[in-house]
N, C-alpha and C. Protein backbone atom coordinates (compact mmCIF):
# COMPACT_ATOMS: atom_id res chain seq x y z
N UNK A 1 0.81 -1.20 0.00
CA UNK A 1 0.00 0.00 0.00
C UNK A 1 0.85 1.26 0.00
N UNK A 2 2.06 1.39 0.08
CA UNK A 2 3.19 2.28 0.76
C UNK A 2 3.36 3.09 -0.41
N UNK A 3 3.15 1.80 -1.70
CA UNK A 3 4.00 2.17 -2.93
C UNK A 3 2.63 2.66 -3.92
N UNK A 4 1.21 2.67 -3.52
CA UNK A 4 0.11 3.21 -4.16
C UNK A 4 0.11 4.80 -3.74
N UNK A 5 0.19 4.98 -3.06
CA UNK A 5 -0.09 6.38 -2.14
C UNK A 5 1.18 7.31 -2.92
N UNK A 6 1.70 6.75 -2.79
CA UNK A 6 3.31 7.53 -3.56
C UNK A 6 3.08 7.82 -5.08
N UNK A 7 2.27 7.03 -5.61
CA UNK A 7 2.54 7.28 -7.13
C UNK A 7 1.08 8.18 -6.97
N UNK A 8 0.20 8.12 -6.27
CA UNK A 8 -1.07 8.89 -6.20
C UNK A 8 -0.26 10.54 -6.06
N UNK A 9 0.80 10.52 -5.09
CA UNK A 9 1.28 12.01 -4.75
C UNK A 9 1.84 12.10 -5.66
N UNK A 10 2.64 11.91 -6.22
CA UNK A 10 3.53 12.25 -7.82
C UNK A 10 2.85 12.72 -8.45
N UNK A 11 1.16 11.73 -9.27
CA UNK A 11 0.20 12.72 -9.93
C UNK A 11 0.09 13.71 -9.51
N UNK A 12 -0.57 13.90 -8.05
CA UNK A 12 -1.33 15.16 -7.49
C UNK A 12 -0.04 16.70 -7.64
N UNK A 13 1.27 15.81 -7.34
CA UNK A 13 2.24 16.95 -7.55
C UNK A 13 2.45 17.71 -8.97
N UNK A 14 2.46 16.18 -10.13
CA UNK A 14 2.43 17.05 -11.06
C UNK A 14 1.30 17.55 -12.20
N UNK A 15 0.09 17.55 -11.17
CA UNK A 15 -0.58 18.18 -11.99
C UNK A 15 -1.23 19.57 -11.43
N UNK A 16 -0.41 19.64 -10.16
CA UNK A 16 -1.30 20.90 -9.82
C UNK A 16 -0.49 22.44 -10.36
N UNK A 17 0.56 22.00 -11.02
CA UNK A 17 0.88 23.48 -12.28
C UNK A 17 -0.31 23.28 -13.16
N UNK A 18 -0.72 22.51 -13.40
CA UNK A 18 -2.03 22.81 -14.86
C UNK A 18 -3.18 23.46 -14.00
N UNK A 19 -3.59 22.87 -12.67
CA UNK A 19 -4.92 22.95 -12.29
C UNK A 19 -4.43 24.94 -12.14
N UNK A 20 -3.81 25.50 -11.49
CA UNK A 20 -2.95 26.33 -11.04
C UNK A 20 -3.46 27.08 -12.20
N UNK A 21 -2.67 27.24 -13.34
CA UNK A 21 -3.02 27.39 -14.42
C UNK A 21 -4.46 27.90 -15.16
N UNK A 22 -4.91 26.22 -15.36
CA UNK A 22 -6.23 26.79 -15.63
C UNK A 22 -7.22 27.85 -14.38
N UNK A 23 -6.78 27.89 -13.39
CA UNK A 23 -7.49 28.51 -12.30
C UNK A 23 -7.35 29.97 -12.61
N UNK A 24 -6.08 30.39 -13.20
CA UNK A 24 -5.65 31.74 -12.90
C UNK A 24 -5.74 32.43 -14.66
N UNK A 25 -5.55 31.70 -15.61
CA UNK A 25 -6.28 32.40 -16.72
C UNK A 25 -7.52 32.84 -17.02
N UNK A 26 -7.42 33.57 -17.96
CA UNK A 26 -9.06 34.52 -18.00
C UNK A 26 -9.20 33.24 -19.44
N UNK A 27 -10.54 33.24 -19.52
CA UNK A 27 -11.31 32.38 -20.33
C UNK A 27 -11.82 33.67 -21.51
N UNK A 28 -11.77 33.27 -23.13
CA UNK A 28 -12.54 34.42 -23.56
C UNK A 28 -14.09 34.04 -23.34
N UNK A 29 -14.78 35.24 -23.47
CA UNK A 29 -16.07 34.91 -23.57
C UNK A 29 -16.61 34.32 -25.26
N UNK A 30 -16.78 33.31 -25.24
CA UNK A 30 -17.50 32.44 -26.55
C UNK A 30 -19.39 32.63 -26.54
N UNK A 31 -19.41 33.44 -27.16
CA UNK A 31 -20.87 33.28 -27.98
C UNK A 31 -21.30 32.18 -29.30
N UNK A 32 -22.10 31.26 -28.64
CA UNK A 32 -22.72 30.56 -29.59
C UNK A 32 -23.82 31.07 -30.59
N UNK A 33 -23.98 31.97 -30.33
CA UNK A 33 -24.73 32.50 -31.95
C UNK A 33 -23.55 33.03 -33.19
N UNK A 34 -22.05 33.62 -32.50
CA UNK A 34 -21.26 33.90 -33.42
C UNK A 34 -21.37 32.47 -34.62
N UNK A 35 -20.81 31.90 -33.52
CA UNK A 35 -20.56 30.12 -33.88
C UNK A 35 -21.54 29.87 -35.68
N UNK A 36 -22.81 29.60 -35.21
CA UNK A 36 -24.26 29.76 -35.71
C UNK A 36 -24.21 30.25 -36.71
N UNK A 37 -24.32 31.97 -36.31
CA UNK A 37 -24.00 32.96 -37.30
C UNK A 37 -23.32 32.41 -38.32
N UNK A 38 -21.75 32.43 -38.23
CA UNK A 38 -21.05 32.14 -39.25
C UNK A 38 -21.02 30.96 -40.09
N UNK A 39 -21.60 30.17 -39.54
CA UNK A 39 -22.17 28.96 -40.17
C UNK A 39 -22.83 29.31 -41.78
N UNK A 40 -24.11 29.68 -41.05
CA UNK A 40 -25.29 30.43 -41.76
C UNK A 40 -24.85 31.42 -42.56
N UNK A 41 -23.74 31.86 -42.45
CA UNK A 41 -23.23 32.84 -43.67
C UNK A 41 -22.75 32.29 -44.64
N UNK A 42 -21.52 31.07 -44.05
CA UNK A 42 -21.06 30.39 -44.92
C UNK A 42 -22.18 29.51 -45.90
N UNK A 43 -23.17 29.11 -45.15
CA UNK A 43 -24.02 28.05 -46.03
C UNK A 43 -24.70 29.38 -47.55
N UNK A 44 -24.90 30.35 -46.76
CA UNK A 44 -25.92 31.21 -47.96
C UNK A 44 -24.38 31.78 -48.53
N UNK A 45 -23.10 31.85 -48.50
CA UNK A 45 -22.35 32.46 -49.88
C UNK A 45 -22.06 31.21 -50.46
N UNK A 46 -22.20 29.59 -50.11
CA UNK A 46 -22.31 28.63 -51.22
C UNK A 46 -23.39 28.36 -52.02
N UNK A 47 -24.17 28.69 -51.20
CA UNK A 47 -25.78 28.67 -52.16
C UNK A 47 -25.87 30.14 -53.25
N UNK A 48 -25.09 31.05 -53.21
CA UNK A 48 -24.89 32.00 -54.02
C UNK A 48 -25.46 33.45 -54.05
N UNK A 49 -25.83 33.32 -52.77
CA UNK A 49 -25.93 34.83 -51.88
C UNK A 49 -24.79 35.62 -52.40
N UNK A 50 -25.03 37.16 -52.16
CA UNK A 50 -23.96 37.88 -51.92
C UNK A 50 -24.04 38.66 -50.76
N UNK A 51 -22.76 39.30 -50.70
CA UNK A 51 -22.78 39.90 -48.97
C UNK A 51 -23.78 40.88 -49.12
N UNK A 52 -24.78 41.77 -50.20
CA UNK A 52 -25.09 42.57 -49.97
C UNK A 52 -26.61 42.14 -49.49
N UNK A 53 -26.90 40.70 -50.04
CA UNK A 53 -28.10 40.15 -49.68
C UNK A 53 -28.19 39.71 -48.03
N UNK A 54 -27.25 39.33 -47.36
CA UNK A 54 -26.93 38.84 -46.25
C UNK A 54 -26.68 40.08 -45.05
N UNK A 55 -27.32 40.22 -44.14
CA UNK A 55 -27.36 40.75 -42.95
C UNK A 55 -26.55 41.26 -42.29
N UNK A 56 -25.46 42.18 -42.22
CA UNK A 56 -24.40 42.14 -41.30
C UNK A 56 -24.34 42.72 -40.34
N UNK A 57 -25.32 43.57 -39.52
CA UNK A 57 -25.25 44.10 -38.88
C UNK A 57 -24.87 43.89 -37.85
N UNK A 58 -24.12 44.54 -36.69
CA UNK A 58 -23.13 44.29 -35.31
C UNK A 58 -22.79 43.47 -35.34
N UNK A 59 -22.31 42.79 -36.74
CA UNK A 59 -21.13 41.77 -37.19
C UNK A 59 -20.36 42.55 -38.10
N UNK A 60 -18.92 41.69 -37.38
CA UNK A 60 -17.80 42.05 -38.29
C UNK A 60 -17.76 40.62 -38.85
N UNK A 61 -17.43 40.75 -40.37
CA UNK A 61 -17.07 39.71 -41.29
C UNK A 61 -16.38 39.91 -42.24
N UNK A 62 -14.93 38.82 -42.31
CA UNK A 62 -13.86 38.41 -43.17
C UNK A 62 -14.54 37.32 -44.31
N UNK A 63 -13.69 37.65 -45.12
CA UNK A 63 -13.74 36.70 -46.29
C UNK A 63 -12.29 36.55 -46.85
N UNK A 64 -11.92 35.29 -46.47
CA UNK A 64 -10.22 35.14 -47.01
C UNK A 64 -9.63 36.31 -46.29
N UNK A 65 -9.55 36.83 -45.12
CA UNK A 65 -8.97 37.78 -44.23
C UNK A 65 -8.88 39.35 -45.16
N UNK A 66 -10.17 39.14 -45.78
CA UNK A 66 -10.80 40.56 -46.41
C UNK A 66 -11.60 40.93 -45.42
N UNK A 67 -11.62 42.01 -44.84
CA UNK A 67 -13.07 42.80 -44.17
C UNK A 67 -14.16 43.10 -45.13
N UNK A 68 -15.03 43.26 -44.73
CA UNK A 68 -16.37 42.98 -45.41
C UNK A 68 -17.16 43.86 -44.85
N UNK A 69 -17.18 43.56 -43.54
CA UNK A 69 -18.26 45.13 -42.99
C UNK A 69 -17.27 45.60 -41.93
N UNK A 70 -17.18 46.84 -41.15
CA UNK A 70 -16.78 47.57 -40.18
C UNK A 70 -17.44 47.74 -39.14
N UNK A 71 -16.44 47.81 -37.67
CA UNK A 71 -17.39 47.92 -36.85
C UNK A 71 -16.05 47.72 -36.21
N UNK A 72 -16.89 48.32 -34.33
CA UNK A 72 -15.84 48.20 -33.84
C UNK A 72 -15.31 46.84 -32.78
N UNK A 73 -14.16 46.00 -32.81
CA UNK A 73 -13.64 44.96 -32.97
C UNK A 73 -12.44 44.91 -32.50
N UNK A 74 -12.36 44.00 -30.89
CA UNK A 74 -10.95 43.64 -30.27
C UNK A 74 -11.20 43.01 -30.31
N UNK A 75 -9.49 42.17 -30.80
CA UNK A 75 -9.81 40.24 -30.50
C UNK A 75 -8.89 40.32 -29.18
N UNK A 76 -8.04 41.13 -28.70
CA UNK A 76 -7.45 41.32 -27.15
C UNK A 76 -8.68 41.08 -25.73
N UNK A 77 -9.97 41.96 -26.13
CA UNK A 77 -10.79 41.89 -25.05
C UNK A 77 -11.36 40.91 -24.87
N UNK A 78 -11.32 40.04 -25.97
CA UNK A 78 -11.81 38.74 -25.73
C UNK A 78 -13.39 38.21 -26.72
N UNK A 79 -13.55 38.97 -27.37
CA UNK A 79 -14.07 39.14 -28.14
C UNK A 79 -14.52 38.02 -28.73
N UNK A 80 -14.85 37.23 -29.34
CA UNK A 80 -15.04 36.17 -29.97
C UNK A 80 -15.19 35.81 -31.22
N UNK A 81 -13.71 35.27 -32.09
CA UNK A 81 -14.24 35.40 -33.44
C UNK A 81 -13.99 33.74 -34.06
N UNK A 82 -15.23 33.71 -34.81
CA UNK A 82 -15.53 32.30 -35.34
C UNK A 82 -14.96 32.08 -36.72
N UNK A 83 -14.01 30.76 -37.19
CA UNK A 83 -13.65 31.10 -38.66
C UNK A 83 -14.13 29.31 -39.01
N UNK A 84 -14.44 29.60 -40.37
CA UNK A 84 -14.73 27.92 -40.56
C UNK A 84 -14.41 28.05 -42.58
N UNK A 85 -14.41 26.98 -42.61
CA UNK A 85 -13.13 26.53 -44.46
C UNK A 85 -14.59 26.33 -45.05
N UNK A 86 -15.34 26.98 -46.51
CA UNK A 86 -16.06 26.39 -47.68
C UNK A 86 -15.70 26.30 -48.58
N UNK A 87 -15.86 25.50 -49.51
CA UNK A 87 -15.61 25.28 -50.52
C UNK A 87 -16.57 25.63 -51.58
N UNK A 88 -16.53 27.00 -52.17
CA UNK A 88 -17.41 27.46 -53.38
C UNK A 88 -16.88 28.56 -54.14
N UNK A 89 -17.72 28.71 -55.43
CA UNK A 89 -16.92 29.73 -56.44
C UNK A 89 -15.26 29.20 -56.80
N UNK A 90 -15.29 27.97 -56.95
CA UNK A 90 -13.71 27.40 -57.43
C UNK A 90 -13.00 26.83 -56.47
N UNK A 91 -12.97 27.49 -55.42
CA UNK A 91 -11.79 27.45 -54.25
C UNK A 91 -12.33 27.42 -53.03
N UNK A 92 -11.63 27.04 -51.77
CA UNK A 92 -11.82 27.32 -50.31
C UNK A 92 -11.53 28.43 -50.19
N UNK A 93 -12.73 28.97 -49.09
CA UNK A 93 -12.66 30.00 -48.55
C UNK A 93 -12.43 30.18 -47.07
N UNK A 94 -12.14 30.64 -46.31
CA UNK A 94 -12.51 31.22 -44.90
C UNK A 94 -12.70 32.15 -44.63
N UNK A 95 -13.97 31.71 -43.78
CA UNK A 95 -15.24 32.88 -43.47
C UNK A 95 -14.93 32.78 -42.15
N UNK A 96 -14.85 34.21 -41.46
CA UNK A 96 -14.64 34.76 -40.12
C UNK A 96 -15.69 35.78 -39.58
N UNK A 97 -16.62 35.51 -38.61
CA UNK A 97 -17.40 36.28 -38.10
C UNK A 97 -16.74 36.70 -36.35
N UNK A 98 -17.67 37.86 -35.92
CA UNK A 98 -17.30 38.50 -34.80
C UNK A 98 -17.99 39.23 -34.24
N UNK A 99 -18.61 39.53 -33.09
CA UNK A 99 -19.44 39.92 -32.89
C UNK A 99 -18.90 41.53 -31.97
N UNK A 100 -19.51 42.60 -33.02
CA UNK A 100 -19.06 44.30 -32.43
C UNK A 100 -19.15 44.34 -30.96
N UNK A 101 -18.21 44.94 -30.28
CA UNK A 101 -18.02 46.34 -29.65
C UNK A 101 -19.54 47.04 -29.22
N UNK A 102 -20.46 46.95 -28.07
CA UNK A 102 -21.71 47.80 -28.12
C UNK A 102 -21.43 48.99 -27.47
């Protein structure tokens, strides 16, 4: 039993830099409608939408790390920005949404 307890403390020793860790970082805040959102953008520019048909309001959105609409946008504050790969009009794209600054 001498030699269970010992290898139990070794774990506990070396994992409490991670727990430590995760305790003391800031988490960004993740919105699941960004998520959603950008989904739904991506699905309507393969179906052959254009951005002017599509909604953007208090969204910021990339196309191939083109801006698309303006607004105001930290990815420092934690901000949350969603990117996901389609394949339409010839080539892959990546589409990046974000949700403004209020």
């Amino acid at each position: 039993m001498k030699g269970f307890f010992s290898i139990e403390l070794l774990l506990i020793l070396f994992l409490l830099p991670f727990i430590f860790f995760l305790m003391n970082s800031e988490m960004p805040i993740m919105y699941r409608e960004t998520e959603v959102y950008t989904q739904d953008l991506a699905q309507m520019l393969m179906y052959g939408k254009t951005m002017e048909e599509i909604p953007t309001t208090k969204r910021m959105v990339w196309i191939d790390d083109i801006k698309i609409s303006e607004c105001e946008y930290e990815y420092n504050n934690y901000n949350f920005k969603y990117c996901t790969l389609r394949f339409y009009e010839g080539g892959e794209h990546r589409i990046c949404s974000a949700e403004c600054l209020q």
